[in-house]
C-alpha atoms as a PDB file:
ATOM      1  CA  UNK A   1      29.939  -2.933   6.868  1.00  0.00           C
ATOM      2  CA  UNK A   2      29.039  -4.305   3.331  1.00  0.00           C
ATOM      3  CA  UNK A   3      29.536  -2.228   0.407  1.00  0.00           C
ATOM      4  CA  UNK A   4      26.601  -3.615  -1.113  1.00  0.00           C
ATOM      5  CA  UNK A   5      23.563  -6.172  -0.116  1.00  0.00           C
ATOM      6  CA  UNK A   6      20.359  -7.064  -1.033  1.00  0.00           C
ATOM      7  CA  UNK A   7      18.819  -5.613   1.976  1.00  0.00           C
ATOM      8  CA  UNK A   8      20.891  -1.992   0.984  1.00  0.00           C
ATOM      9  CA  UNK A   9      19.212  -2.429  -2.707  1.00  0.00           C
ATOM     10  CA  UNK A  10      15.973  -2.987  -1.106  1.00  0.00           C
ATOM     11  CA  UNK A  11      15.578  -0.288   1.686  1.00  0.00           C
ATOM     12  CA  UNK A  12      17.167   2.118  -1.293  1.00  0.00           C
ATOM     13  CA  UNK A  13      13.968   1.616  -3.326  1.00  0.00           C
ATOM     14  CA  UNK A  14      11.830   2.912  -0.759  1.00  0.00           C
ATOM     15  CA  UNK A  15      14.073   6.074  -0.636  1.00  0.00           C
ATOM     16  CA  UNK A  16      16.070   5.022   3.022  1.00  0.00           C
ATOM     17  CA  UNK A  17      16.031   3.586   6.135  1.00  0.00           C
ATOM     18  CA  UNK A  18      13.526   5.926   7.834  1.00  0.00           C
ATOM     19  CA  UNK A  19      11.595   5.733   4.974  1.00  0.00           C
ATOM     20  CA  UNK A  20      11.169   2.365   4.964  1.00  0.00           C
ATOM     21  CA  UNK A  21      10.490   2.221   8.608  1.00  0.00           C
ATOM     22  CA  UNK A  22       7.477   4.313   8.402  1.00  0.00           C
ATOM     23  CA  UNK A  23       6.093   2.481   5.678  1.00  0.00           C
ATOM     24  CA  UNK A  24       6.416  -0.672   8.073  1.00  0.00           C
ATOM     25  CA  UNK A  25       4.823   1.475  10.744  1.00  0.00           C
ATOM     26  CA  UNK A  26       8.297   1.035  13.116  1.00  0.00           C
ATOM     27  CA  UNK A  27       8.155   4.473  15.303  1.00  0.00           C
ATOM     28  CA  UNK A  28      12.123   4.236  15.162  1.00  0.00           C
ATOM     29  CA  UNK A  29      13.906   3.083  12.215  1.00  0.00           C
ATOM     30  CA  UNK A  30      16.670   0.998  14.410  1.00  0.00           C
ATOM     31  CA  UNK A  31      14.961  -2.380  13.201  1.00  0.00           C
ATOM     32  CA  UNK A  32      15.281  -1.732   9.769  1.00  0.00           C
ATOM     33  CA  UNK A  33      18.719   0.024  10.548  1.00  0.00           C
ATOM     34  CA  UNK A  34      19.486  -2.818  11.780  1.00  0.00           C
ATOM     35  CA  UNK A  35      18.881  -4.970   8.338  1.00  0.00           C
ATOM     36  CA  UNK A  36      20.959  -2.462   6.299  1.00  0.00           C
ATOM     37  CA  UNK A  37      24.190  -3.232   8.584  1.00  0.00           C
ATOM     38  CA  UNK A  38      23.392  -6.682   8.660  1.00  0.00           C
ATOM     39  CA  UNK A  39      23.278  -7.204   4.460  1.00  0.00           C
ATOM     40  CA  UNK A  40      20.041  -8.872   4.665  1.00  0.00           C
ATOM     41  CA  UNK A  41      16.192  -8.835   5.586  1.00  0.00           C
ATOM     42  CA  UNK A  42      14.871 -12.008   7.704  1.00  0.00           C
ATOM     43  CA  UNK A  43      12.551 -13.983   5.567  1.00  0.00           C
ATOM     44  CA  UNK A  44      10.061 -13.251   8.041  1.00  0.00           C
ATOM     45  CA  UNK A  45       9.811  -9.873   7.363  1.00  0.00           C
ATOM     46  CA  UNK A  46      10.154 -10.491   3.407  1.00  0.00           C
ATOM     47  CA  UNK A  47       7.101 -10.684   2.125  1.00  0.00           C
ATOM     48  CA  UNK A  48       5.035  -8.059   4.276  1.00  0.00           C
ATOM     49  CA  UNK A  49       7.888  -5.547   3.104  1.00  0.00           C
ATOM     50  CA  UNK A  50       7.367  -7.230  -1.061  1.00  0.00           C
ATOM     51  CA  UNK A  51       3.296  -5.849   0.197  1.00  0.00           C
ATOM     52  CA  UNK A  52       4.206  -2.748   1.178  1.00  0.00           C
ATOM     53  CA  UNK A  53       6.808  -1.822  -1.668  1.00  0.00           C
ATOM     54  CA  UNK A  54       3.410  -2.990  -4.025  1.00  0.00           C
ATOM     55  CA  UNK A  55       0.992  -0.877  -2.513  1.00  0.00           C
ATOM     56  CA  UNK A  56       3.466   1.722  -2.739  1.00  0.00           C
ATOM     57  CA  UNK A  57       4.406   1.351  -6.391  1.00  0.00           C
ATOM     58  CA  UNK A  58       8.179   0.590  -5.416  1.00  0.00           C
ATOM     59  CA  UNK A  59      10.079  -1.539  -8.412  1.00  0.00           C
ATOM     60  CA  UNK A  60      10.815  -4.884  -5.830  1.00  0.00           C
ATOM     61  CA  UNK A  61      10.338  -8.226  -6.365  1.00  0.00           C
ATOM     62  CA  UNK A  62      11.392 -11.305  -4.575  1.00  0.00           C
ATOM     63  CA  UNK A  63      14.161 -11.692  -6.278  1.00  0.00           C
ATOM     64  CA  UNK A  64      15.394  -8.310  -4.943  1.00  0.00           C
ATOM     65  CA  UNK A  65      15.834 -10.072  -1.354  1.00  0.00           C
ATOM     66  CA  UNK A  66      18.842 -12.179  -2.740  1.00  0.00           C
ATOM     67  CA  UNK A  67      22.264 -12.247  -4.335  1.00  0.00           C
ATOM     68  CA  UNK A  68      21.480 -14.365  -7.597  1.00  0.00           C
ATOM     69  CA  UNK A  69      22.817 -15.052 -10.506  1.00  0.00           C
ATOM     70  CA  UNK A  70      21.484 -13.458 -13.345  1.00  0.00           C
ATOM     71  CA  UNK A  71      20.227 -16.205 -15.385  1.00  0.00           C
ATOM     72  CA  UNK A  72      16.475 -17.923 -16.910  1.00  0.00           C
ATOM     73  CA  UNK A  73      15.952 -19.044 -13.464  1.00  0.00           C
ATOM     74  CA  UNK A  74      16.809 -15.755 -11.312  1.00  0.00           C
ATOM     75  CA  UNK A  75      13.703 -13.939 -14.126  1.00  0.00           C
ATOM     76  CA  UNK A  76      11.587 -16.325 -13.179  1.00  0.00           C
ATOM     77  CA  UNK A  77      12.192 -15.696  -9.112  1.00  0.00           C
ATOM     78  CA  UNK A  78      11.914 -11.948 -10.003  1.00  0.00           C
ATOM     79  CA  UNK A  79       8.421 -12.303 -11.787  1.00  0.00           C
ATOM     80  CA  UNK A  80       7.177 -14.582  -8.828  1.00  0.00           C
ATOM     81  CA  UNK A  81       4.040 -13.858  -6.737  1.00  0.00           C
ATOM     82  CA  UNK A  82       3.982 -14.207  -3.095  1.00  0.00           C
ATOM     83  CA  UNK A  83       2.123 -17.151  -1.678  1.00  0.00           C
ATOM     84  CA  UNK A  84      -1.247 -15.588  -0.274  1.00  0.00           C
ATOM     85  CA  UNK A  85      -1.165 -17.735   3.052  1.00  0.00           C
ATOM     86  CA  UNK A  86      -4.659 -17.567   5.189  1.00  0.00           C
ATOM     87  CA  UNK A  87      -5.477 -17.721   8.924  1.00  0.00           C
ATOM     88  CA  UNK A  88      -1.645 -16.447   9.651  1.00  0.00           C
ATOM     89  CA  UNK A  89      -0.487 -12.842  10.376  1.00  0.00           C
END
């Protein structure tokens, strides 16, 4: 198991696995279990979790999703906006 991830630093702002599960509307938390054990969250799933932690008033950005170096570009990551994309869900 990793000691420490960016998918562990993410689900820990929304207060856990299960929490984060039922903000994703998962009726188990195994998927989101599964992205803790793993170290990582598929880019997939990236941005509708960036939504949710919004609309919830969690502290994430996209930089929160990766192991950067802290430097001029790694702020400018963290103060990105997602790309609103239409016609896909």
């Amino acid at each position: 198991m990793l000691k420490d991830s960016p998918s562990r630093r993410v689900i820990g702002k929304f207060g856990g696995v299960s929490e984060l599960s039922r903000a994703l509307g998962h009726k188990n938390p195994t998927t989101v279990r599964g992205w803790y054990e793993r170290g990582f969250i598929p880019a997939r799933q990236q941005q509708t979790v960036l939504i949710i932690g919004k609309e919830m008033g969690v502290d994430i950005s996209p930089a929160d999703f990766f192991d950067l170096p802290r430097s001029e570009s790694s702020q400018k990551i963290k103060n990105a906006r997602p790309v609103q994309r239409s016609g896909i869900s």
